[in-house]
Protein backbone atom coordinates (compact mmCIF):
# COMPACT_ATOMS: atom_id res chain seq x y z
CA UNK A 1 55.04 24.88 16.90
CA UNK A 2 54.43 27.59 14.74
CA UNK A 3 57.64 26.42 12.65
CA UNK A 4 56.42 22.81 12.40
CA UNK A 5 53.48 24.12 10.21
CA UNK A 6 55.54 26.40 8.31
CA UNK A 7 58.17 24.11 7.25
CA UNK A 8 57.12 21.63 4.22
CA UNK A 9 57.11 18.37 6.16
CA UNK A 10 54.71 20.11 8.66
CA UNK A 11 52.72 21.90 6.12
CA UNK A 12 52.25 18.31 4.34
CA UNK A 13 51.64 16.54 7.14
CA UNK A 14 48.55 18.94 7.94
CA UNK A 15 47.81 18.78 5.01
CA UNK A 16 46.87 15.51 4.49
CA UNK A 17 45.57 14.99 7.87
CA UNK A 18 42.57 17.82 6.70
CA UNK A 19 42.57 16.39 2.96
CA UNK A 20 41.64 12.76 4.79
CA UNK A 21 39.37 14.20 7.33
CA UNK A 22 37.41 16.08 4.70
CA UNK A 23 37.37 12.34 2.68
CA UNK A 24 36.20 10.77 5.74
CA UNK A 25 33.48 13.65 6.11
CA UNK A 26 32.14 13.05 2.89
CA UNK A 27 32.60 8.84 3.40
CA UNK A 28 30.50 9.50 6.30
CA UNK A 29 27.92 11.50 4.66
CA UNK A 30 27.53 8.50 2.08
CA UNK A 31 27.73 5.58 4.10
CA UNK A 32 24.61 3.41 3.77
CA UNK A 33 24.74 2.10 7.44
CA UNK A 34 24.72 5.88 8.95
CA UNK A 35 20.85 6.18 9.49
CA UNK A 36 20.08 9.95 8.09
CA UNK A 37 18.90 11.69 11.22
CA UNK A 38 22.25 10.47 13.39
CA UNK A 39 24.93 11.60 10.17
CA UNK A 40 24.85 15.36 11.67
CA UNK A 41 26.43 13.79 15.16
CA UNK A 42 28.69 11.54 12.83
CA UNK A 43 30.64 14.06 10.26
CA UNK A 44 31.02 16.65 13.54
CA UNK A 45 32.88 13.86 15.34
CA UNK A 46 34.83 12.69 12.35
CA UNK A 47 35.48 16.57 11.68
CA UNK A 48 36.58 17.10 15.01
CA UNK A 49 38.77 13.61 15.24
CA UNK A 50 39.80 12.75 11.66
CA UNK A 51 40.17 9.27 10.44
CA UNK A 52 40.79 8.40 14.13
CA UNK A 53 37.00 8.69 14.90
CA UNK A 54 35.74 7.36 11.01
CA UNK A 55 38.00 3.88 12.47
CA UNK A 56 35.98 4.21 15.76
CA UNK A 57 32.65 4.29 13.81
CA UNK A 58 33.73 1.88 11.01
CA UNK A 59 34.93 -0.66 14.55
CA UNK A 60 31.31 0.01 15.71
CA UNK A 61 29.77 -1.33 12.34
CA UNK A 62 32.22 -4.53 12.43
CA UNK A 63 31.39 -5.66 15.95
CA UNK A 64 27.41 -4.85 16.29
CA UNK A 65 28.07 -6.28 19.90
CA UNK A 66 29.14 -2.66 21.25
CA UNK A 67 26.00 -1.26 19.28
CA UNK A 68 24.15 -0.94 22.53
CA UNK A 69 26.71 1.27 24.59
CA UNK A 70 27.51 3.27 21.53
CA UNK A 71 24.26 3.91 21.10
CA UNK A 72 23.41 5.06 24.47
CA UNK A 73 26.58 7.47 24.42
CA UNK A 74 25.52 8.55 21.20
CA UNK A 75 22.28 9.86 22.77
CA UNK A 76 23.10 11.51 25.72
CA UNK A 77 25.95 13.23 24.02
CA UNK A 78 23.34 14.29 20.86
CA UNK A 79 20.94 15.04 23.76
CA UNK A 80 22.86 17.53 25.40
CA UNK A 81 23.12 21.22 25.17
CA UNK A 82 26.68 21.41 23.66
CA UNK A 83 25.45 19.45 20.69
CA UNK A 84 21.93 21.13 20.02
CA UNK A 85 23.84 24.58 19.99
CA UNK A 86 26.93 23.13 17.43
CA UNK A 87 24.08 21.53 15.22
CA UNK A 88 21.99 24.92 15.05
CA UNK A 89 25.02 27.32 14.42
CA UNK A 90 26.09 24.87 11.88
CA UNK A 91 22.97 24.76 10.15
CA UNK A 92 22.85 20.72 11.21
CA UNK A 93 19.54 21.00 13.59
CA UNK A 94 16.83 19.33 11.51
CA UNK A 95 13.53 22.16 11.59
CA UNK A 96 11.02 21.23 14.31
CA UNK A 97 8.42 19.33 12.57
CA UNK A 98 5.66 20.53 14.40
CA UNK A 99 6.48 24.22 12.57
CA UNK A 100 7.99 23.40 9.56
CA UNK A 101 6.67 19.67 8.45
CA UNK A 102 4.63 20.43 4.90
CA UNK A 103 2.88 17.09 5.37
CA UNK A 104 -0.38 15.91 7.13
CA UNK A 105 -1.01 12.06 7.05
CA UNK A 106 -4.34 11.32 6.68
CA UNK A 107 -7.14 8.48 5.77
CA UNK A 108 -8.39 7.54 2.18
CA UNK A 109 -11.05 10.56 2.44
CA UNK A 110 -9.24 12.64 3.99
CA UNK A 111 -9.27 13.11 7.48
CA UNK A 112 -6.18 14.15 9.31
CA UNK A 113 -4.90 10.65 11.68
CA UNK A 114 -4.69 13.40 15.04
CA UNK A 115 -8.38 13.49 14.84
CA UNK A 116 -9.18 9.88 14.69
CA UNK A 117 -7.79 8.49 18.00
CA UNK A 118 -7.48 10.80 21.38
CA UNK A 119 -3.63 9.24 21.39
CA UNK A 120 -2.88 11.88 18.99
CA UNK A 121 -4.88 15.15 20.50
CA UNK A 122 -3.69 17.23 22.65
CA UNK A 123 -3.10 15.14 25.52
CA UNK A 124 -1.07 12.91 23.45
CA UNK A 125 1.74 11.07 25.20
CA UNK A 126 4.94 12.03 24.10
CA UNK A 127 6.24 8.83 22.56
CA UNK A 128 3.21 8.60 20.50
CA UNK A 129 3.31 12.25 19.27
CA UNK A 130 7.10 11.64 18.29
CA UNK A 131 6.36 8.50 16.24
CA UNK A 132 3.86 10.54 14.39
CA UNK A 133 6.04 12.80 13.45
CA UNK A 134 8.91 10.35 12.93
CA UNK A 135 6.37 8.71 9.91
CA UNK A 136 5.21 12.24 8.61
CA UNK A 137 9.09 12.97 8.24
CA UNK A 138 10.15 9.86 6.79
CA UNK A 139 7.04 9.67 4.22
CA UNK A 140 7.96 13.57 3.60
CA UNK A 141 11.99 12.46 2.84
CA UNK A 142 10.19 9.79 0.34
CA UNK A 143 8.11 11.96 -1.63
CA UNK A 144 11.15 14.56 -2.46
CA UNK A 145 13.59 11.38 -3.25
CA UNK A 146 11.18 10.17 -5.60
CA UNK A 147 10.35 6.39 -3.71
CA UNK A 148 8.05 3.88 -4.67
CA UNK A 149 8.19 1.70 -1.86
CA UNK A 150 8.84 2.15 1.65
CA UNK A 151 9.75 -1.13 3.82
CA UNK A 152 9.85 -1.12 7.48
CA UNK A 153 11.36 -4.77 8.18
CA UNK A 154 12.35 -6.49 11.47
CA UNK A 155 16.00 -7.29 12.07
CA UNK A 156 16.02 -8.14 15.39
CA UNK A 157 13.98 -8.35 18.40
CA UNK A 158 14.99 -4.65 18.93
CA UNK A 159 15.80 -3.17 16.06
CA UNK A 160 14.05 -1.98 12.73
CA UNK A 161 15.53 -1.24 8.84
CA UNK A 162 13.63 1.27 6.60
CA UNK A 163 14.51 0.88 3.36
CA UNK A 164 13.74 3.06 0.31
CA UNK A 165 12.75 1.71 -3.17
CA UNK A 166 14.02 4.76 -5.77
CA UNK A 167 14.54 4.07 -9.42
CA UNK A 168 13.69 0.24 -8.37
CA UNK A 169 16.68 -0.18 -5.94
CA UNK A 170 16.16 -0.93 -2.51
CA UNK A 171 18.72 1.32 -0.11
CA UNK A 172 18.45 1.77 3.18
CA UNK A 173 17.90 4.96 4.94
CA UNK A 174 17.45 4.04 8.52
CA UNK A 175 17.35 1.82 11.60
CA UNK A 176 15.21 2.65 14.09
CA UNK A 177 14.68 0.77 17.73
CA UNK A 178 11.54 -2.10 17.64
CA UNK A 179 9.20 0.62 20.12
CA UNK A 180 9.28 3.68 18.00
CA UNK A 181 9.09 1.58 14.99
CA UNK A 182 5.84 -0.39 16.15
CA UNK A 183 4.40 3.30 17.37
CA UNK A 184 5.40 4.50 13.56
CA UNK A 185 3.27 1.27 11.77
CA UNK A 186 0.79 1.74 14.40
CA UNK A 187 0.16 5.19 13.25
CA UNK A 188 -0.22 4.25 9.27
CA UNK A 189 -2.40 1.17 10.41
CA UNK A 190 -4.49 4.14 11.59
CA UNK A 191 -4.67 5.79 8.98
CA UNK A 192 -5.36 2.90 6.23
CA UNK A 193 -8.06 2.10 8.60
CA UNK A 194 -5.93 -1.45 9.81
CA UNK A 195 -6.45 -3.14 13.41
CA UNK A 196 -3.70 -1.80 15.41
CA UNK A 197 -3.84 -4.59 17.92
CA UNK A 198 -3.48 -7.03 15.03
CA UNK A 199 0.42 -8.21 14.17
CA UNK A 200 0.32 -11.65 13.23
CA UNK A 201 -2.37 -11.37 10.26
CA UNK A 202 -1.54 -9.91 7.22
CA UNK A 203 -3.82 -6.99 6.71
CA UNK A 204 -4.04 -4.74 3.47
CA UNK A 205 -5.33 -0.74 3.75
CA UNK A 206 -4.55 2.73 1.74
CA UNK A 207 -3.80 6.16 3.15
CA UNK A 208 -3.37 9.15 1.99
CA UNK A 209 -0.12 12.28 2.15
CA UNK A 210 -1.56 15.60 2.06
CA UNK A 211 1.06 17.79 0.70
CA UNK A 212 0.39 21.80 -0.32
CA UNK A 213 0.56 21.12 -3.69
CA UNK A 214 -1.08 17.95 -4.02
CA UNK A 215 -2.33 15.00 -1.99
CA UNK A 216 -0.63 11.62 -3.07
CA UNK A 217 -1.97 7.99 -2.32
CA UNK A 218 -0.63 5.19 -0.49
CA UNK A 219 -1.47 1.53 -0.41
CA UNK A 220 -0.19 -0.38 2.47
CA UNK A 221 0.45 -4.22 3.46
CA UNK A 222 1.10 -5.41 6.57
CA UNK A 223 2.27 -9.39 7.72
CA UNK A 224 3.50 -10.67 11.00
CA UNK A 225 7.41 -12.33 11.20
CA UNK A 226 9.36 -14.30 13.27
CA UNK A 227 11.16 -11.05 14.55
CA UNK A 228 7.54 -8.74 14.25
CA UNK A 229 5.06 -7.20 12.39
CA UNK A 230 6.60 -5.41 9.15
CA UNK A 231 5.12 -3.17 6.48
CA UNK A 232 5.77 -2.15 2.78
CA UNK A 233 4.24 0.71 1.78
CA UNK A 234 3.34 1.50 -2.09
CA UNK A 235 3.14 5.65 -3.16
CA UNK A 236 1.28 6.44 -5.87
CA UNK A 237 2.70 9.89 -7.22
CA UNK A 238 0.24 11.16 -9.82
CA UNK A 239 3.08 13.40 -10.96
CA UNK A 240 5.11 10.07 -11.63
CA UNK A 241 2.83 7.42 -12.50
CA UNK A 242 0.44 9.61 -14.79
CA UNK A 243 2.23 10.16 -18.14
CA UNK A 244 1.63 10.96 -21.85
CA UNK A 245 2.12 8.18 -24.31
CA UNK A 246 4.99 10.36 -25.93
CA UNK A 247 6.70 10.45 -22.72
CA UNK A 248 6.74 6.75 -21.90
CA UNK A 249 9.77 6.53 -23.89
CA UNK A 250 8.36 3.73 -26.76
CA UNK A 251 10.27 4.20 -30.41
CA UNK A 252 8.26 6.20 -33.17
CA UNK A 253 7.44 3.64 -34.82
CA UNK A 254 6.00 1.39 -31.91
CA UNK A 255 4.24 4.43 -30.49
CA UNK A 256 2.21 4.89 -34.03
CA UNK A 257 1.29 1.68 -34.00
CA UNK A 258 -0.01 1.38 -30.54
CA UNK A 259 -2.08 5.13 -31.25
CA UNK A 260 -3.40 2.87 -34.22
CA UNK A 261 -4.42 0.44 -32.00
CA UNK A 262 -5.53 2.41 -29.35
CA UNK A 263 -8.22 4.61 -32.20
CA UNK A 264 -9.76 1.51 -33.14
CA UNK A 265 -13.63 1.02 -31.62
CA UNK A 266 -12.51 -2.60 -31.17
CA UNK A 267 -10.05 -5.12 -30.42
CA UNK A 268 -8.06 -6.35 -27.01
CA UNK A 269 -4.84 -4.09 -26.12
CA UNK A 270 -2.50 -6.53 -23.72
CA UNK A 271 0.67 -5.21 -21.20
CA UNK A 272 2.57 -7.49 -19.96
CA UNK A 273 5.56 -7.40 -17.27
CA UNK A 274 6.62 -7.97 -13.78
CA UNK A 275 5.63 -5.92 -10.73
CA UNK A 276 7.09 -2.70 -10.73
CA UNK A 277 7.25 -2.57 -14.46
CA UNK A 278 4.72 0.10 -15.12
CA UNK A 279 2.32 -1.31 -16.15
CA UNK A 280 -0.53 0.52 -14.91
CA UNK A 281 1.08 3.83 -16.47
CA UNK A 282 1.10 2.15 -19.46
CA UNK A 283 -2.68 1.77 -19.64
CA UNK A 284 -3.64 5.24 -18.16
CA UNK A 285 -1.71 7.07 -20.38
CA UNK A 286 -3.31 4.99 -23.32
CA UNK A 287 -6.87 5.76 -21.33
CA UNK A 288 -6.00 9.57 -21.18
CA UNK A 289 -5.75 9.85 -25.27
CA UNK A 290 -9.76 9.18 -25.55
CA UNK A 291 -11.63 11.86 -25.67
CA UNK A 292 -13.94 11.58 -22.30
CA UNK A 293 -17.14 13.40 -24.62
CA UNK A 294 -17.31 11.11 -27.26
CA UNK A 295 -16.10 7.84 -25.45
CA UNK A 296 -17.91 5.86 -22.47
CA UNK A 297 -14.84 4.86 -20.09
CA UNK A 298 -15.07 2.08 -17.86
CA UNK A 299 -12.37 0.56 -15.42
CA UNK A 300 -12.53 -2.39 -12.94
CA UNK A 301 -9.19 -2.60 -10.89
CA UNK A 302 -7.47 -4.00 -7.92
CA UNK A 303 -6.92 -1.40 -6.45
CA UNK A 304 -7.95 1.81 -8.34
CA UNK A 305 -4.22 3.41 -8.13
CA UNK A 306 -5.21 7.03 -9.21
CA UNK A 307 -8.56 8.50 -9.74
CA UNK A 308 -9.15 9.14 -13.54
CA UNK A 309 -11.82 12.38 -13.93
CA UNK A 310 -13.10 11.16 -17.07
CA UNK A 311 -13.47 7.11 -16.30
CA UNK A 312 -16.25 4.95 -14.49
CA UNK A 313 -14.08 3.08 -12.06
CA UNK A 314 -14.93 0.40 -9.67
CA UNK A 315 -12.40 -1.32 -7.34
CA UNK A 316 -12.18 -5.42 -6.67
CA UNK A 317 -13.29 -6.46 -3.63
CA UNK A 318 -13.33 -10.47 -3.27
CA UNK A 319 -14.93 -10.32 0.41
CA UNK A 320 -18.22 -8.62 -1.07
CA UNK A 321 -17.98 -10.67 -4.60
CA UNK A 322 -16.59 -8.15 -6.48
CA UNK A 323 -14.70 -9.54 -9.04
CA UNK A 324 -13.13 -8.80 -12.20
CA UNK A 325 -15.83 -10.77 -13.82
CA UNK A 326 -18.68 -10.18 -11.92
CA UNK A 327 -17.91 -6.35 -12.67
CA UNK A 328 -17.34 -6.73 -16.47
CA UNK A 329 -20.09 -9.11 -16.73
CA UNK A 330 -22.11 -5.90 -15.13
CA UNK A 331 -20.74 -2.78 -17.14
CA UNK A 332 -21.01 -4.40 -19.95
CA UNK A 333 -24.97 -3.41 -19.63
CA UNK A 334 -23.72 0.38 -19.01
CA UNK A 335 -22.92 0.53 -23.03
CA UNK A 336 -19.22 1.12 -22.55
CA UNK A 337 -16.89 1.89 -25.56
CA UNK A 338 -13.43 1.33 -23.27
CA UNK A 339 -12.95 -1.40 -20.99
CA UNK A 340 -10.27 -1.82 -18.55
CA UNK A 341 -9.52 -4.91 -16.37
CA UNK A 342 -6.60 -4.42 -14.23
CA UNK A 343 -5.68 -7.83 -14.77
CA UNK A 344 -7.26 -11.62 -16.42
CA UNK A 345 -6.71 -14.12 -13.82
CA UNK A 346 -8.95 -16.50 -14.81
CA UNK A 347 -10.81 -18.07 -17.81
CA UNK A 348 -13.95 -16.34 -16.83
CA UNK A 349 -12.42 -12.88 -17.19
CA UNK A 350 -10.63 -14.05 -20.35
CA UNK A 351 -13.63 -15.26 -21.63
CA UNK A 352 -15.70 -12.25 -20.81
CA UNK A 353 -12.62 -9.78 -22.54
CA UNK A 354 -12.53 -11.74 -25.45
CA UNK A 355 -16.16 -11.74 -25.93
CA UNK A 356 -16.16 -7.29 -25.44
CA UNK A 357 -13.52 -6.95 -28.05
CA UNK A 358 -15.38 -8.72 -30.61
CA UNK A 359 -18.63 -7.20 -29.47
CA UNK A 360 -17.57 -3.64 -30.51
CA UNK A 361 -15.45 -3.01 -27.43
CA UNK A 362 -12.07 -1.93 -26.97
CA UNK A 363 -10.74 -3.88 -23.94
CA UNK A 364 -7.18 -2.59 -21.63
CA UNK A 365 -5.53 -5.18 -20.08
CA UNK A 366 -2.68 -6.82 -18.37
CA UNK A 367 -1.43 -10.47 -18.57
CA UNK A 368 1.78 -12.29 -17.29
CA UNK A 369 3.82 -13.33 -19.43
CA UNK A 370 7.79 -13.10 -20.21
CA UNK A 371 7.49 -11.17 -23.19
CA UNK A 372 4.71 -10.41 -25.68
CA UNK A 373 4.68 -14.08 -27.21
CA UNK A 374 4.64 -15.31 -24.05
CA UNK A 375 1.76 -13.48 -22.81
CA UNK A 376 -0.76 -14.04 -26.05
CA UNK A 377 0.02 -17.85 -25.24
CA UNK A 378 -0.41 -17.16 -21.23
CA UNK A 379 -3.91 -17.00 -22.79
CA UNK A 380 -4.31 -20.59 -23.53
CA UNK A 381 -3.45 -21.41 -20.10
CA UNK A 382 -6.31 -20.24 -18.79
CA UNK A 383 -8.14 -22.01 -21.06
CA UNK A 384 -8.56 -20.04 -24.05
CA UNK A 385 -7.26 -22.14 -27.54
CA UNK A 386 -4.77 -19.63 -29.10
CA UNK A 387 -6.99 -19.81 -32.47
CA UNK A 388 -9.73 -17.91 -30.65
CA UNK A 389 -7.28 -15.22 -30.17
CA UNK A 390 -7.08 -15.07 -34.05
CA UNK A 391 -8.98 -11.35 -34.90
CA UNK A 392 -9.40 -10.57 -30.88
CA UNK A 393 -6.42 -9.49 -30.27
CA UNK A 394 -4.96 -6.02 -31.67
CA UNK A 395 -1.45 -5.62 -29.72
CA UNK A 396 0.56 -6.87 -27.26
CA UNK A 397 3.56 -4.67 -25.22
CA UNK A 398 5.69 -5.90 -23.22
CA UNK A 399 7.85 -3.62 -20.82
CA UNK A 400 10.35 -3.13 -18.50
CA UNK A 401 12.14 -0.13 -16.64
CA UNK A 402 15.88 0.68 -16.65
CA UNK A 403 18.00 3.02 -14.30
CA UNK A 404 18.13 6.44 -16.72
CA UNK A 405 21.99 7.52 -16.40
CA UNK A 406 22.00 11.09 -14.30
CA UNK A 407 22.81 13.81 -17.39
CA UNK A 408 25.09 15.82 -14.63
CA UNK A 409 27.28 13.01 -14.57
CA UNK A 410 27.31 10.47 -16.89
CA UNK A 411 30.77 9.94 -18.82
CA UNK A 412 31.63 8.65 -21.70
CA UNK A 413 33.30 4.57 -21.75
CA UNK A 414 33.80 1.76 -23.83
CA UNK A 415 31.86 -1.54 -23.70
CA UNK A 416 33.94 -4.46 -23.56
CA UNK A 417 34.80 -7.13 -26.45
CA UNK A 418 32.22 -9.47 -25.39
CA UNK A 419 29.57 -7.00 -24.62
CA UNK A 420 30.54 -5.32 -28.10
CA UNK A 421 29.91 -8.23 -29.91
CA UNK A 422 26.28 -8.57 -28.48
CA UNK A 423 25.60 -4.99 -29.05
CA UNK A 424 26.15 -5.27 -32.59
CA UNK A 425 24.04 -8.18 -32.93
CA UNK A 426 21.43 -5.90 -32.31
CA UNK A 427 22.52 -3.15 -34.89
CA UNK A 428 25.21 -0.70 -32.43
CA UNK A 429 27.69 0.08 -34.53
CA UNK A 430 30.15 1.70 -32.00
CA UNK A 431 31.65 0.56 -29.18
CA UNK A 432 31.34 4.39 -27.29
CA UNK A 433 28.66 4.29 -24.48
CA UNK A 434 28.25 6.27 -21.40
CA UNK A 435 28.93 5.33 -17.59
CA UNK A 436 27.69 6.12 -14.23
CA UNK A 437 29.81 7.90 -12.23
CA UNK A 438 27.77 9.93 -9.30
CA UNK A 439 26.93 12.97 -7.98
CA UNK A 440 24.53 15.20 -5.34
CA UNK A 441 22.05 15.30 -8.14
CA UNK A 442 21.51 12.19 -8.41
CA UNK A 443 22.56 10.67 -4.65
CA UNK A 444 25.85 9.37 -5.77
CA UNK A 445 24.64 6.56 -7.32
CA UNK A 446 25.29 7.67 -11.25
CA UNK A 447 21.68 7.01 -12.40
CA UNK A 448 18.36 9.69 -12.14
CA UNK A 449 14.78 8.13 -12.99
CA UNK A 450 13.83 5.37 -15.28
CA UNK A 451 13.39 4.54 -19.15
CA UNK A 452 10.99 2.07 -19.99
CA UNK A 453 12.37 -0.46 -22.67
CA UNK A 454 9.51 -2.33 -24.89
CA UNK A 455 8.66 -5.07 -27.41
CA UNK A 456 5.37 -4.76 -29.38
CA UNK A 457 3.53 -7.23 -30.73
CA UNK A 458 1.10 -5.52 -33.49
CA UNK A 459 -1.18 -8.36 -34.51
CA UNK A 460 -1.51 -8.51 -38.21
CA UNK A 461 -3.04 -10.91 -40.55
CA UNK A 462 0.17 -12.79 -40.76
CA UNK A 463 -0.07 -13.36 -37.08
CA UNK A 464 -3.40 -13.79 -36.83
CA UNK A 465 -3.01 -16.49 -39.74
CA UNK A 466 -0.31 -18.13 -37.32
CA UNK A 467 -2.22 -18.27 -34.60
CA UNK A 468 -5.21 -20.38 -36.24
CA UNK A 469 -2.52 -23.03 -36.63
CA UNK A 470 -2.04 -23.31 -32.20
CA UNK A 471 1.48 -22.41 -32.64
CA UNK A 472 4.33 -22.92 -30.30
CA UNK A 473 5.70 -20.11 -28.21
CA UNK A 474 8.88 -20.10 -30.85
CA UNK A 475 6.64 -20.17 -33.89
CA UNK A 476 4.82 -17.59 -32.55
CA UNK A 477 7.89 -15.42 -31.95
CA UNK A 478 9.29 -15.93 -35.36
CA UNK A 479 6.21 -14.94 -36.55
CA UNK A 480 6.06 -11.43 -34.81
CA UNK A 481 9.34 -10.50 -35.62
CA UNK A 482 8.72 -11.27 -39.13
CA UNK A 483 5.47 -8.63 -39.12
CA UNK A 484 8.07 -5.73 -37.42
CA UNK A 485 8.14 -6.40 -33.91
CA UNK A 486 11.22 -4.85 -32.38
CA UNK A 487 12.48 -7.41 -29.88
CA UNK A 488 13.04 -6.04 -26.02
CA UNK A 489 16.98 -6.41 -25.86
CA UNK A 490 17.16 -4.49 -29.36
CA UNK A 491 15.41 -1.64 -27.91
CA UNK A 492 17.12 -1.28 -25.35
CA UNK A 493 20.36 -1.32 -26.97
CA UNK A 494 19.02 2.06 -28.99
CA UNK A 495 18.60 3.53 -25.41
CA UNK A 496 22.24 2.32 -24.64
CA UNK A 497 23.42 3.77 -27.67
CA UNK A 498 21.64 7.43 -27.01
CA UNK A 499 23.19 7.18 -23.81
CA UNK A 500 19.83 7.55 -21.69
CA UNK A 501 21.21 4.02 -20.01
CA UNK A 502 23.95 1.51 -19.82
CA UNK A 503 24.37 -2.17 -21.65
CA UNK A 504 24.69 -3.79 -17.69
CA UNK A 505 20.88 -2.33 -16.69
CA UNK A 506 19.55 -3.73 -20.12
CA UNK A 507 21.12 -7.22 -19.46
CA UNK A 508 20.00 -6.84 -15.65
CA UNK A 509 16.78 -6.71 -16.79
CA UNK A 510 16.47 -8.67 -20.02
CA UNK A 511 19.64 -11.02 -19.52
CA UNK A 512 21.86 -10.74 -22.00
CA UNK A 513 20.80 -11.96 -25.75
């Protein structure tokens, strides 16, 4: 025996068979149908069986139909003594949350869920103190990977998918059987104050994480399905989502000239974008550059997504007639010198906005719209006549967020012919770029955060001039670019060109120009 391994076939052959297992290991690690907590049991049986038990697994992922026994082996083998004493000597065993768990989960003022229904005292049952600290865990793993969204979807009668949102890619993490996960939404519809014994209705609630060195807010949704109730869950990291204008990531020149904007005691600043665009950062970085002395600061939103210190804010709430207009129309009497509506939905708010910013107000908003042509004109939809806009208007930015390439990583490529040629379209004059390529840092997927891409409209007389004339969306345009504005795609092939992303996110997001 000892012979086989010392001569060279025998060497090789061992060889390789460790070199694979160690692949498989790290396959394993990786693979996004391993749920997290279960990849401990999975690498010690691939490490202990080779590729021989990474085929077994990979079979048990082709043909779901052995799920069931596989699963129940699974857990009486992770269950059992052998394998609690190989995770903890191999450093696998995942701390007892009950010691080492830095999170409490808690209502919107505060008070710890354990102390709101007896389920969760101290003569809890068991299943309902586990899914407690099933949620605490998973919204714990969130926070530290930097999610935005947390979805807890129905797959089948019996089983449950919790997918992460991180960098504005959906992955999932988990799947979890249909009890536990209606214990785990039960608990969060406790804490965002929800009916528990409602799962048909769609019902809408915030919570909050109490960490040590901060607490962090969460909005939650909830809707019934064919296969059961399912949540999405929105966090609202002050650490991520407050930000200095400098650090949004807008060009010099763009940034000056929304600062301009931004200093004058009148006028109508617009953001436009789709959901998840950042928007709202947008605006409360512009909001933190006034000086809270010297400036009255008013805010009506839906829903007030971090508390601002040195703002008035008041949250929608349609039930009680609490509207966007019915608010403005009211602080409008508390002499305000900022206004911000979280969004115009209607003429009324448009008309009421219009009428503060030329009434010696500066007036924050949001619009959709496709791009900043798109959303002046969204305007006239809603019943305002684009020449009214003439003079009320000051800027318009519209925004999007790209995948930021991870800087451990990234490695330098070539773009192709025909993405060369549109690059230089839009002033790149070489065909070097970087690539993702992945790492631990940034969970193998090549890209770490996000860069926010923009197009600025700064309304000028030229503009305004064109807009007395009700021009078409084209006109418009022309118009714009004519008075500086940078278009979106052109931006974002600067960022390509710095290598802080890559030409396929820009086109993901803008399509390709």
């Amino acid at each position: 025996m000892l012979d086989a391994f010392i001569h060279p076939i025998g060497f090789g052959i061992f060889a390789a068979w460790w070199i694979a297992t160690l692949y498989c290991v790290s396959l394993c690690q990786r693979h996004p149908n391993i749920p997290v907590e279960h990849r401990a049991w999975y690498n010690l049986l691939v490490l202990l069986t080779g590729p021989w038990g990474m085929a077994v697994i990979l079979t048990r992922f082709r043909y779901p139909a052995h799920d069931a026994a596989a699963q129940e082996y699974r857990d009486q083998v992770e269950g059992g003594p052998v394998m609690r004493w190989l995770k903890r000597i191999l450093g696998l065993q995942r701390p007892e949350p009950a010691q080492n768990t830095v999170i409490e989960l808690c209502t919107a003022d505060g008070k710890p869920v354990h102390q709101l229904d007896s389920r969760y005292g101290k003569r809890a049952r068991q299943d309902d103190s586990e899914s407690l600290t099933r949620i605490k865990n998973l919204l714990l793993d969130a926070v530290e990977a930097r999610v935005t969204d947390v979805l807890i979807d129905p797959r089948s009668e019996d089983q449950y998918s919790v997918r992460f949102r991180i960098d504005g890619v959906l992955e999932e993490v988990e799947q979890i059987g249909a009890e536990m996960a209606h214990n785990m939404l039960n608990c969060l519809k406790i804490a965002a104050r929800m009916d528990i014994a409602e799962r048909r209705r769609p019902q809408d609630g915030s919570f909050m994480i109490k960490l040590p060195q901060l607490p962090i807010n969460c909005r939650m949704a909830t809707a019934g399905t064919l296969r059961g109730p399912k949540a999405a869950v929105r966090i609202l990291d002050r650490r991520v989502g407050l930000k200095p204008v400098t650090d949004l990531g807008l060009s010099r020149k763009d940034m000056e000239r929304m600062l301009v904007a931004a200093n004058r005691k009148s006028g109508m600043i617009l953001v436009c974008g789709p959901t998840g665009s950042g928007k709202t950062t947008t605006l409360y970085a512009l909001l933190n550059q006034f000086d809270a002395t010297s400036r009255n600061i008013v805010t009506v939103e839906d829903p007030i997504e971090y508390p601002i210190e040195h703002a008035t804010q008041t949250e929608v709430n349609v039930r009680a007639n609490i509207t966007f207009a019915n608010v403005m129309r009211a602080m409008l009497r508390q002499n305000p010198d900022v206004i911000l509506v979280g969004e115009i939905r209607d003429n009324e708010t448009a008309e009421l906005a219009l009428q503060a910013s030329n009434t010696g107000h500066l007036v924050l908003s949001t619009v959709h719209g496709n791009d900043s042509s798109a959303a002046m004109l969204r305007l006239s939809d809603l019943g305002v006549p684009p020449r009214r806009l003439a003079g009320a208007i000051t800027a318009v930015l519209s925004q999007r967020l790209v995948r930021r390439l991870c800087p451990e990583c990234k490695t330098r490529t070539q773009l192709s012919a025909a993405q060369f040629d549109i690059a230089q379209e839009h002033g790149m004059t070489s065909d070097e770029v970087y690539k993702p390529v992945g790492c631990g840092e940034c969970r193998d997927t090549g890209f770490h955060g996000r860069e926010g891409i923009f197009e600025l409209l700064f309304v000028n007389r030229a503009v305004d001039s064109v807009l007395t004339q009700d021009p078409t969306l084209a006109e418009l345009r022309d118009a714009a670019i004519e008075a500086g504005m940078m278009p979106m795609f052109h931006h974002g092939m600067q960022k390509v060109a710095s290598g802080l992303t890559t030409f396929d996110e820009i086109a993901r997001v803008c399509g390709s120009e």
